[in-house]
N, C-alpha and C. Protein backbone atom coordinates (compact mmCIF):
# COMPACT_ATOMS: atom_id res chain seq x y z
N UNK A 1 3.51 -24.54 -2.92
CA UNK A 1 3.10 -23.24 -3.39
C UNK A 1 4.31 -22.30 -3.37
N UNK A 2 4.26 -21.48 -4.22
CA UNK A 2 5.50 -20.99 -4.60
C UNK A 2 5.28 -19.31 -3.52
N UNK A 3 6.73 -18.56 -3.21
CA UNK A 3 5.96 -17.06 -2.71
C UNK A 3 5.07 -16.27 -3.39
N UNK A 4 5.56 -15.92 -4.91
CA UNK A 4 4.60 -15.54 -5.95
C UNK A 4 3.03 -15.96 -5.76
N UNK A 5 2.83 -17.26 -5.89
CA UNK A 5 1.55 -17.52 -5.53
C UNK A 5 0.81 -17.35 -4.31
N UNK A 6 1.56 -17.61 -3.25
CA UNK A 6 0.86 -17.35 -1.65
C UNK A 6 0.64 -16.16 -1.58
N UNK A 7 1.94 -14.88 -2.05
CA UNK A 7 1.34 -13.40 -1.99
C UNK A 7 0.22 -12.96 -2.84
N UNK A 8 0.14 -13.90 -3.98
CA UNK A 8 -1.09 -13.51 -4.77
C UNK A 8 -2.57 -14.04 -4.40
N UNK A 9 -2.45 -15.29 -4.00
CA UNK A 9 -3.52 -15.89 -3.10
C UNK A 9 -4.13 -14.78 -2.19
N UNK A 10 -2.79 -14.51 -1.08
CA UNK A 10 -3.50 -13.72 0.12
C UNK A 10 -3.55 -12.03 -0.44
N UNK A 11 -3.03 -12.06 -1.47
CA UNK A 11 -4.05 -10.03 -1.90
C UNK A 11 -5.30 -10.60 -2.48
N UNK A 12 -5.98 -11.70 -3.07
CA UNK A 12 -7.17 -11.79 -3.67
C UNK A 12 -7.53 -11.50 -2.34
N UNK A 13 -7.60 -12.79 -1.26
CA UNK A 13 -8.33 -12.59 -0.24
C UNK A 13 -8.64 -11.37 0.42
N UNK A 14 -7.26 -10.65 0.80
CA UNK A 14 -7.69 -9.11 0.83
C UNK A 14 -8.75 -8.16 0.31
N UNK A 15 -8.25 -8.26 -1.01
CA UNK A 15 -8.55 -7.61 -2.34
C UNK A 15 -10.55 -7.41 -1.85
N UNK A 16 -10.74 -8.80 -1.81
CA UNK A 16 -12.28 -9.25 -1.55
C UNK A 16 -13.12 -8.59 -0.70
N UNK A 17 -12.12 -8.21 0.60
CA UNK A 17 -12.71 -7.42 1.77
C UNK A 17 -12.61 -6.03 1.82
N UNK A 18 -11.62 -5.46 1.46
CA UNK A 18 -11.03 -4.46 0.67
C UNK A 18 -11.88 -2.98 0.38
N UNK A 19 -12.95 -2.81 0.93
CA UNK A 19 -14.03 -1.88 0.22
C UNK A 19 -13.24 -0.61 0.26
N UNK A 20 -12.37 0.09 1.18
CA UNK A 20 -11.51 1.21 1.52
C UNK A 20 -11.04 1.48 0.53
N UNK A 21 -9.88 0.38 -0.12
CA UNK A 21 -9.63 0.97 -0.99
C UNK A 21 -10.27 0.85 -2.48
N UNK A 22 -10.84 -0.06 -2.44
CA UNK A 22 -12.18 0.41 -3.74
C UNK A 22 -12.41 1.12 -3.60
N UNK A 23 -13.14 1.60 -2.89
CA UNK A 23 -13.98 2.74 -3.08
C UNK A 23 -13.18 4.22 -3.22
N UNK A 24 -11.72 4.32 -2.60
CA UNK A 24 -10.89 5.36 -3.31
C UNK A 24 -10.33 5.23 -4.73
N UNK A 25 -11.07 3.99 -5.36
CA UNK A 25 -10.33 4.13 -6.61
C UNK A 25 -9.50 3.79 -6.95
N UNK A 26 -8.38 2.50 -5.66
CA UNK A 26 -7.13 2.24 -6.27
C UNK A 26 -6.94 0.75 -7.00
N UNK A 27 -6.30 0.43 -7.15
CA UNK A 27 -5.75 -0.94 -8.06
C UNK A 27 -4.50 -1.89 -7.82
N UNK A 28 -4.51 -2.42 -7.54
CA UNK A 28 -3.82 -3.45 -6.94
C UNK A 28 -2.77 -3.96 -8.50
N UNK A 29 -1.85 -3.57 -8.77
CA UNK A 29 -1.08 -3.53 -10.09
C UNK A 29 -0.28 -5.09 -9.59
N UNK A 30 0.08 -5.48 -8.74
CA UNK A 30 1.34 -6.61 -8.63
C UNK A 30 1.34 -6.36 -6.78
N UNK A 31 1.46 -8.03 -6.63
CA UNK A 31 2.10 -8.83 -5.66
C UNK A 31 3.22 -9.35 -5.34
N UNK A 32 4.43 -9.84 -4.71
CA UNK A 32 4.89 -10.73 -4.56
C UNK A 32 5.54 -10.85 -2.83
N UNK A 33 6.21 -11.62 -2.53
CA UNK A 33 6.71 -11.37 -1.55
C UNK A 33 7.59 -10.22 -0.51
N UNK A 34 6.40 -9.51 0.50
CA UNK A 34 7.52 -9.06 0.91
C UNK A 34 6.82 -7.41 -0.16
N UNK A 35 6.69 -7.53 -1.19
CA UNK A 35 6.84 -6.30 -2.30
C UNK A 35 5.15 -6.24 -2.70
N UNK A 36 4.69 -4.75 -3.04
CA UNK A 36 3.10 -4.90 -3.77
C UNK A 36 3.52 -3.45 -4.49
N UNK A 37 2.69 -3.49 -5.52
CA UNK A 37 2.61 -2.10 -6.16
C UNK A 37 1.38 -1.61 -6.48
N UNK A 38 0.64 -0.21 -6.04
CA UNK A 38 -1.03 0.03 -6.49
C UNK A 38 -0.94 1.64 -6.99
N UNK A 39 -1.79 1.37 -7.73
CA UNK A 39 -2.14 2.78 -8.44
C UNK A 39 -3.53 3.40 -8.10
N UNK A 40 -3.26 4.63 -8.24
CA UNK A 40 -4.81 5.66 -8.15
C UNK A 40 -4.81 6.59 -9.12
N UNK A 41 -5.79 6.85 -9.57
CA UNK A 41 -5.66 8.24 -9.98
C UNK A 41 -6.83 9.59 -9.50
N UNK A 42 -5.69 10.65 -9.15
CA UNK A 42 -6.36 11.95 -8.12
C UNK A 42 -7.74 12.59 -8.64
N UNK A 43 -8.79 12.29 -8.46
CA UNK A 43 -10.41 12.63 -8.68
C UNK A 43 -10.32 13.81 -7.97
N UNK A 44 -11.28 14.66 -8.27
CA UNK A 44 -11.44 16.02 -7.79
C UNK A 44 -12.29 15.49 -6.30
N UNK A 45 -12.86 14.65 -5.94
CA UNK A 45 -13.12 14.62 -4.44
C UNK A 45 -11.87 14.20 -3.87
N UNK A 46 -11.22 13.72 -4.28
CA UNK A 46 -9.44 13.35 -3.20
C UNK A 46 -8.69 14.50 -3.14
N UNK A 47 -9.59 15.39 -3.72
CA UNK A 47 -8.60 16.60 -3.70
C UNK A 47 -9.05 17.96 -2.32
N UNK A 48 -8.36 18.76 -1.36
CA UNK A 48 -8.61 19.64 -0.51
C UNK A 48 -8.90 20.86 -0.85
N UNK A 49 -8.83 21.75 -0.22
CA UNK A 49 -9.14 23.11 -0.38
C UNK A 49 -8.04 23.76 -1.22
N UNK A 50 -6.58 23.32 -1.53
CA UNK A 50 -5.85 23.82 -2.13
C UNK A 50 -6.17 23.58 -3.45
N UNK A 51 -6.85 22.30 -3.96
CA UNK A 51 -6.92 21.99 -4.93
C UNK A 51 -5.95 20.88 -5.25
N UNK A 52 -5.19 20.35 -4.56
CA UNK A 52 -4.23 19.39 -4.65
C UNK A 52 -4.92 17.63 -4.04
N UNK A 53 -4.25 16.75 -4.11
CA UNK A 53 -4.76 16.00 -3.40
C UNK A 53 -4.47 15.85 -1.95
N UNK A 54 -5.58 15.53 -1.23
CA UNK A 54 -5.40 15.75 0.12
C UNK A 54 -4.08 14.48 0.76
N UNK A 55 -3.70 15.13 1.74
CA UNK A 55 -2.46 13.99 2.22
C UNK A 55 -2.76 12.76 2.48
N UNK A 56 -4.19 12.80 3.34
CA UNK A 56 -4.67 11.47 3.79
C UNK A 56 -5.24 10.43 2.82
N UNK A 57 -5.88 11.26 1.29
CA UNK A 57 -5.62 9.94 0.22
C UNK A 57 -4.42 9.34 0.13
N UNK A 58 -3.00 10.02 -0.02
CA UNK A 58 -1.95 9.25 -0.33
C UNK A 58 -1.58 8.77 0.82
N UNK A 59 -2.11 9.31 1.77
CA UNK A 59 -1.40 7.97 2.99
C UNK A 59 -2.16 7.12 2.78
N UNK A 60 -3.39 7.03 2.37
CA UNK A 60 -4.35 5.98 2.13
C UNK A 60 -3.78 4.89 1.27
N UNK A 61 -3.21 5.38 -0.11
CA UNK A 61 -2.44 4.95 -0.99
C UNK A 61 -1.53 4.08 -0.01
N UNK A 62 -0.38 4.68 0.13
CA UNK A 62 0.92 4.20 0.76
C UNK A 62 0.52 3.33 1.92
N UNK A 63 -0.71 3.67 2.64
CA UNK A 63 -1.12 2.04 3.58
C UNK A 63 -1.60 1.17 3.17
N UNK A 64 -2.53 1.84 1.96
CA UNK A 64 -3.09 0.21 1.86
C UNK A 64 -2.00 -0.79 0.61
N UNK A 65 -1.30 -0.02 0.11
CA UNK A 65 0.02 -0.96 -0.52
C UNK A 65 0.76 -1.54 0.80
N UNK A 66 1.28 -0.74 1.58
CA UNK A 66 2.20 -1.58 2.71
C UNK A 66 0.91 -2.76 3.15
N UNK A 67 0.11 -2.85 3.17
CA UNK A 67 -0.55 -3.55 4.05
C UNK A 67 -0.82 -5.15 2.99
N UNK A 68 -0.53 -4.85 1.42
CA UNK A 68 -0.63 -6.06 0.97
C UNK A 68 0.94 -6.25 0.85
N UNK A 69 1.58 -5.30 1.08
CA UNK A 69 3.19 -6.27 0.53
C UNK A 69 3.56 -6.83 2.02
N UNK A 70 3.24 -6.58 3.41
CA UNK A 70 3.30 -7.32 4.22
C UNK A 70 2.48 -8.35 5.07
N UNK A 71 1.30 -8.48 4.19
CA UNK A 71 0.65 -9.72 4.09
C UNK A 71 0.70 -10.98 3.03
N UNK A 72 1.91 -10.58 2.09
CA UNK A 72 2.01 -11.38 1.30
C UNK A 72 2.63 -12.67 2.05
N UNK A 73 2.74 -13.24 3.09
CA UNK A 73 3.14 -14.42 3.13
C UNK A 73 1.88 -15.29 4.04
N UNK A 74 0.38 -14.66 3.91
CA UNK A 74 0.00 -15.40 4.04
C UNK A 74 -0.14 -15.52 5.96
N UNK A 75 -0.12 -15.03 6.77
CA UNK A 75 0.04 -13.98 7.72
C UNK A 75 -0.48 -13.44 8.46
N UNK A 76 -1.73 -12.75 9.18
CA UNK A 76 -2.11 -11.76 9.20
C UNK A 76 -1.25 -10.66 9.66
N UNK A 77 -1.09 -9.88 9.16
CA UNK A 77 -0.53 -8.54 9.52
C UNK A 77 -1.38 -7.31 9.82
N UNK A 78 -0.50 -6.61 10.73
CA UNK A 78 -1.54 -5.14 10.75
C UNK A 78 0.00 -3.97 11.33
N UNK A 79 -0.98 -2.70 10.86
CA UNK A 79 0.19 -2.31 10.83
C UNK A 79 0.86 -1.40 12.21
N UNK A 80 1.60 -1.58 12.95
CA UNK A 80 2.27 -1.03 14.57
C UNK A 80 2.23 0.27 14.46
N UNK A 81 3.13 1.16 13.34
CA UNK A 81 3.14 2.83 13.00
C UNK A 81 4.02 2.79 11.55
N UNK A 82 3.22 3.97 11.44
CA UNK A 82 3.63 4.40 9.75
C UNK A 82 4.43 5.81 9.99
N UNK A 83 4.99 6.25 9.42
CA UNK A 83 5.61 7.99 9.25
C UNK A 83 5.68 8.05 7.96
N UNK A 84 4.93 9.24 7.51
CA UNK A 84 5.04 9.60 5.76
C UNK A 84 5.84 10.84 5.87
N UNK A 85 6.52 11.27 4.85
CA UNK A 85 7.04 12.48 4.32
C UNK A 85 6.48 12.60 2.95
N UNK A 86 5.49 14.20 3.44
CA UNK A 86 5.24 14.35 1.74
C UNK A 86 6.59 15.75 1.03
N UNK A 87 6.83 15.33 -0.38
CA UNK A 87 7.83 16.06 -0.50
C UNK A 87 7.44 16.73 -1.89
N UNK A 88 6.70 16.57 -2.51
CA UNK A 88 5.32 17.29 -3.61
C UNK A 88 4.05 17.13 -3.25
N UNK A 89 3.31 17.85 -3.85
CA UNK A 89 2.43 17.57 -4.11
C UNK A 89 1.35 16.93 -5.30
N UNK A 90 0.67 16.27 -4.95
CA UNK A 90 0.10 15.51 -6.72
C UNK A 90 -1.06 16.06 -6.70
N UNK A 91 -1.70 16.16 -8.15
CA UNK A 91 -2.27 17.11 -8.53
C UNK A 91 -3.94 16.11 -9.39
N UNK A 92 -4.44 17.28 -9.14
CA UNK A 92 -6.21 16.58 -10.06
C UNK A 92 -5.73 15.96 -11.21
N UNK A 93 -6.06 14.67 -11.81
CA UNK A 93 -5.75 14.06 -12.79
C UNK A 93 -4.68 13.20 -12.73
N UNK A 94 -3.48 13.27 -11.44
CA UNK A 94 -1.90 12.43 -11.41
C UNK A 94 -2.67 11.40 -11.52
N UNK A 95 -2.13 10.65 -11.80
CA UNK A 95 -1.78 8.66 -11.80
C UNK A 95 -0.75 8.20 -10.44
N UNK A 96 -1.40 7.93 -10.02
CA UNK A 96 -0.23 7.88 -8.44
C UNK A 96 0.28 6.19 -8.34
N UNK A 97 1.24 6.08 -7.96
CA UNK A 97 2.03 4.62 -7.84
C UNK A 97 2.61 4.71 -6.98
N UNK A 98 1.95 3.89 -6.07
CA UNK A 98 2.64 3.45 -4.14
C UNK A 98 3.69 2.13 -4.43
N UNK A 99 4.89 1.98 -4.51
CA UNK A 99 5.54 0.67 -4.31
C UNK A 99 5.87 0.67 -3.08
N UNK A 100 5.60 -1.11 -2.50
CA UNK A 100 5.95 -1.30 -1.24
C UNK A 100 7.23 -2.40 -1.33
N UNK A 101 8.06 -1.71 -0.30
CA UNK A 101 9.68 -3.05 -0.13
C UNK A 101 9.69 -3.62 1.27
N UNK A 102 9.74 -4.35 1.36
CA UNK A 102 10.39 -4.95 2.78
C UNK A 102 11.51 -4.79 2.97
N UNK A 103 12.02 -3.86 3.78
CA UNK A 103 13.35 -3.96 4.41
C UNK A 103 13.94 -4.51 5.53
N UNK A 104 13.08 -5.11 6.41
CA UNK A 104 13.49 -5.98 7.21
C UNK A 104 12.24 -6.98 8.06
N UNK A 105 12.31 -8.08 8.03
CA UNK A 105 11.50 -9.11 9.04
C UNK A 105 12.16 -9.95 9.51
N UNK A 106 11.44 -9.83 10.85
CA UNK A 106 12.08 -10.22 12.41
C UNK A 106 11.20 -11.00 12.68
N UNK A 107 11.08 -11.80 13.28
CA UNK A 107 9.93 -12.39 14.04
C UNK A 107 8.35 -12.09 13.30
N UNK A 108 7.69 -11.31 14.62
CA UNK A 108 6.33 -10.71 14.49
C UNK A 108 6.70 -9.38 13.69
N UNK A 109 7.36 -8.90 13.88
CA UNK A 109 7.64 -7.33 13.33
C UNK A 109 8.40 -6.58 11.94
N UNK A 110 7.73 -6.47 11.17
CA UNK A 110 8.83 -6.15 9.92
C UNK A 110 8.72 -4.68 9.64
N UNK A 111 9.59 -4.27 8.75
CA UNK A 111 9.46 -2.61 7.90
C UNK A 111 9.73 -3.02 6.40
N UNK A 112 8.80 -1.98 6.24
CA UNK A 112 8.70 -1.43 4.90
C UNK A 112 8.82 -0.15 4.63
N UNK A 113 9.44 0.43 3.15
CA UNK A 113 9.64 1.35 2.72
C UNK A 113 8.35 1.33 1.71
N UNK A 114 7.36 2.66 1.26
CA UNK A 114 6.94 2.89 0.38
C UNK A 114 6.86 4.23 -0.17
N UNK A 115 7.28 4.16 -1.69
CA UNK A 115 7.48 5.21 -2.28
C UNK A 115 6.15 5.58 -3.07
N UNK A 116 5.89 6.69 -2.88
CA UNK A 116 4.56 7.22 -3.94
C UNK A 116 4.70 8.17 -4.82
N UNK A 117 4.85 7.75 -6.06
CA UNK A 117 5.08 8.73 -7.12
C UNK A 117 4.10 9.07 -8.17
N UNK A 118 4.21 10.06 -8.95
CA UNK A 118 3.20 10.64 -10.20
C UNK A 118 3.61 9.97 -11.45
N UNK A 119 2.45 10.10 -12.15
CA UNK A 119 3.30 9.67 -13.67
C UNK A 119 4.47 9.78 -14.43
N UNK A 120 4.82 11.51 -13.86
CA UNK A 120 6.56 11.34 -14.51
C UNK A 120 7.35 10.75 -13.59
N UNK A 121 6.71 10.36 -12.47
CA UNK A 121 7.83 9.61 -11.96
C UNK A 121 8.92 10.22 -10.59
N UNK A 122 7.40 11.41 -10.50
CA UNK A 122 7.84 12.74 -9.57
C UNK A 122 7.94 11.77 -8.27
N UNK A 123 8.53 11.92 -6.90
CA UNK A 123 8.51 11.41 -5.84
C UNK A 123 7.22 11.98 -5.02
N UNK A 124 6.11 11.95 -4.63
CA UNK A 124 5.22 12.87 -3.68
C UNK A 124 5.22 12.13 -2.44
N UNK A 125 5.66 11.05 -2.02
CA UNK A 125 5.41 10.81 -0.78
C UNK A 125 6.49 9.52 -0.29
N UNK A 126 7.12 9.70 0.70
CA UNK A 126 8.10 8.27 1.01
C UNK A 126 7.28 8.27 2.72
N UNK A 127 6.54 6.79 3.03
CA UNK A 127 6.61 6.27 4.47
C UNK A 127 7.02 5.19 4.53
N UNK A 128 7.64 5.42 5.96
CA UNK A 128 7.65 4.11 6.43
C UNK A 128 7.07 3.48 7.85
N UNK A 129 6.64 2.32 7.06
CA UNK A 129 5.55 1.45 7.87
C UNK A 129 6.20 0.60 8.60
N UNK A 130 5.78 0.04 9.64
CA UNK A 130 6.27 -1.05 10.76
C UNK A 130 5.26 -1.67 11.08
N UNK A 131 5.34 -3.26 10.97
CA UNK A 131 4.12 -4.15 10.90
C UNK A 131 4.11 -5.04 11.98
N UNK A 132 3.44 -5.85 12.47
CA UNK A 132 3.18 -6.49 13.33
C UNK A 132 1.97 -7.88 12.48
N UNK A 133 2.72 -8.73 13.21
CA UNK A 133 1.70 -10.41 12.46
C UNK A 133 1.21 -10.65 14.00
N UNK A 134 0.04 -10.88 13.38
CA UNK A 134 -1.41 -11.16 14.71
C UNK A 134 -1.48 -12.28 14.09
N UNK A 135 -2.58 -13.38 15.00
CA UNK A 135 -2.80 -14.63 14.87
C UNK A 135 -3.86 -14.72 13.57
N UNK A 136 -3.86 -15.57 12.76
CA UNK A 136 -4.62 -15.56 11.71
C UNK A 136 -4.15 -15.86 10.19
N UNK A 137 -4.79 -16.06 9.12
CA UNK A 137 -4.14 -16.21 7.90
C UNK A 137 -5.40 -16.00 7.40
N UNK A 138 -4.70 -15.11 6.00
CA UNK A 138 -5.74 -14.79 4.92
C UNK A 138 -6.53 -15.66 4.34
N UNK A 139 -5.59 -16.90 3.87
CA UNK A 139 -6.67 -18.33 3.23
C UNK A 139 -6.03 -19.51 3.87
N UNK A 140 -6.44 -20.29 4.15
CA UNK A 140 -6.11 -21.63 4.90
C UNK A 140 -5.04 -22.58 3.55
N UNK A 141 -4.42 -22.24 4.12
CA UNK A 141 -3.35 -23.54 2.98
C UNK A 141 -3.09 -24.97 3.64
């Protein structure tokens, strides 16, 4: 089995259990190792009293992408601590796009960078996540 396929294997499996982020509306755009990319777009309930979208959708965003690009090998992972910086804000109607990178795996413990941007391509949110692999695997290979 190739990485391509094992990371895609183990986001179906995810994908399946997944109701969190269904039910916010997001989309699982691409898998691969190590890397995931998901989209949302900002509904007037994701949005706060400012009228913007609230922070904790896009951290929602930006975790639940880190959480398939570091389960892509099939794994279980969960995640140790995250730190977001929001640096815009996205707005009723954005199209939001969380990409997740692996920047480093160690052992049990890896990081990721994820960037969350708007349709033009605005930056609204950079965290970074630090993961931890618990005993378990998404699908039995």
């Amino acid at each position: 089995m190739t990485p391509k396929e094992r990371a895609t294997r183990a986001a179906e499996a995810m994908w399946s259990g997944d109701g969190a982020s269904q039910w916010l509306g997001m989309t699982l755009v691409s898998v691969d190792e190590g890397t995931a990319v998901m989209t949302m777009t900002v509904a007037k309930h994701h949005c706060n009293g400012h009228g913007m979208c609230h922070g904790g959708i896009t951290f929602s965003l930006a975790d639940s992408c880190f959480a398939f690009a570091c389960n892509s090998r099939n794994q279980a992972t969960v995640a140790q601590n995250n730190m977001i910086t929001y640096t815009a804000p996205a707005q009723l109607g954005d199209t939001l796009t969380a990409t997740a990178q692996e920047v480093s795996l160690t052992g049990r413990s890896g990081i990721y960078d994820v960037r969350v941007s708007n349709q033009d391509g605005k930056t609204v949110a950079e965290m970074r996540g630090l993961s931890r692999a618990i005993k378990g695997q998404l699908f039995t290979e």
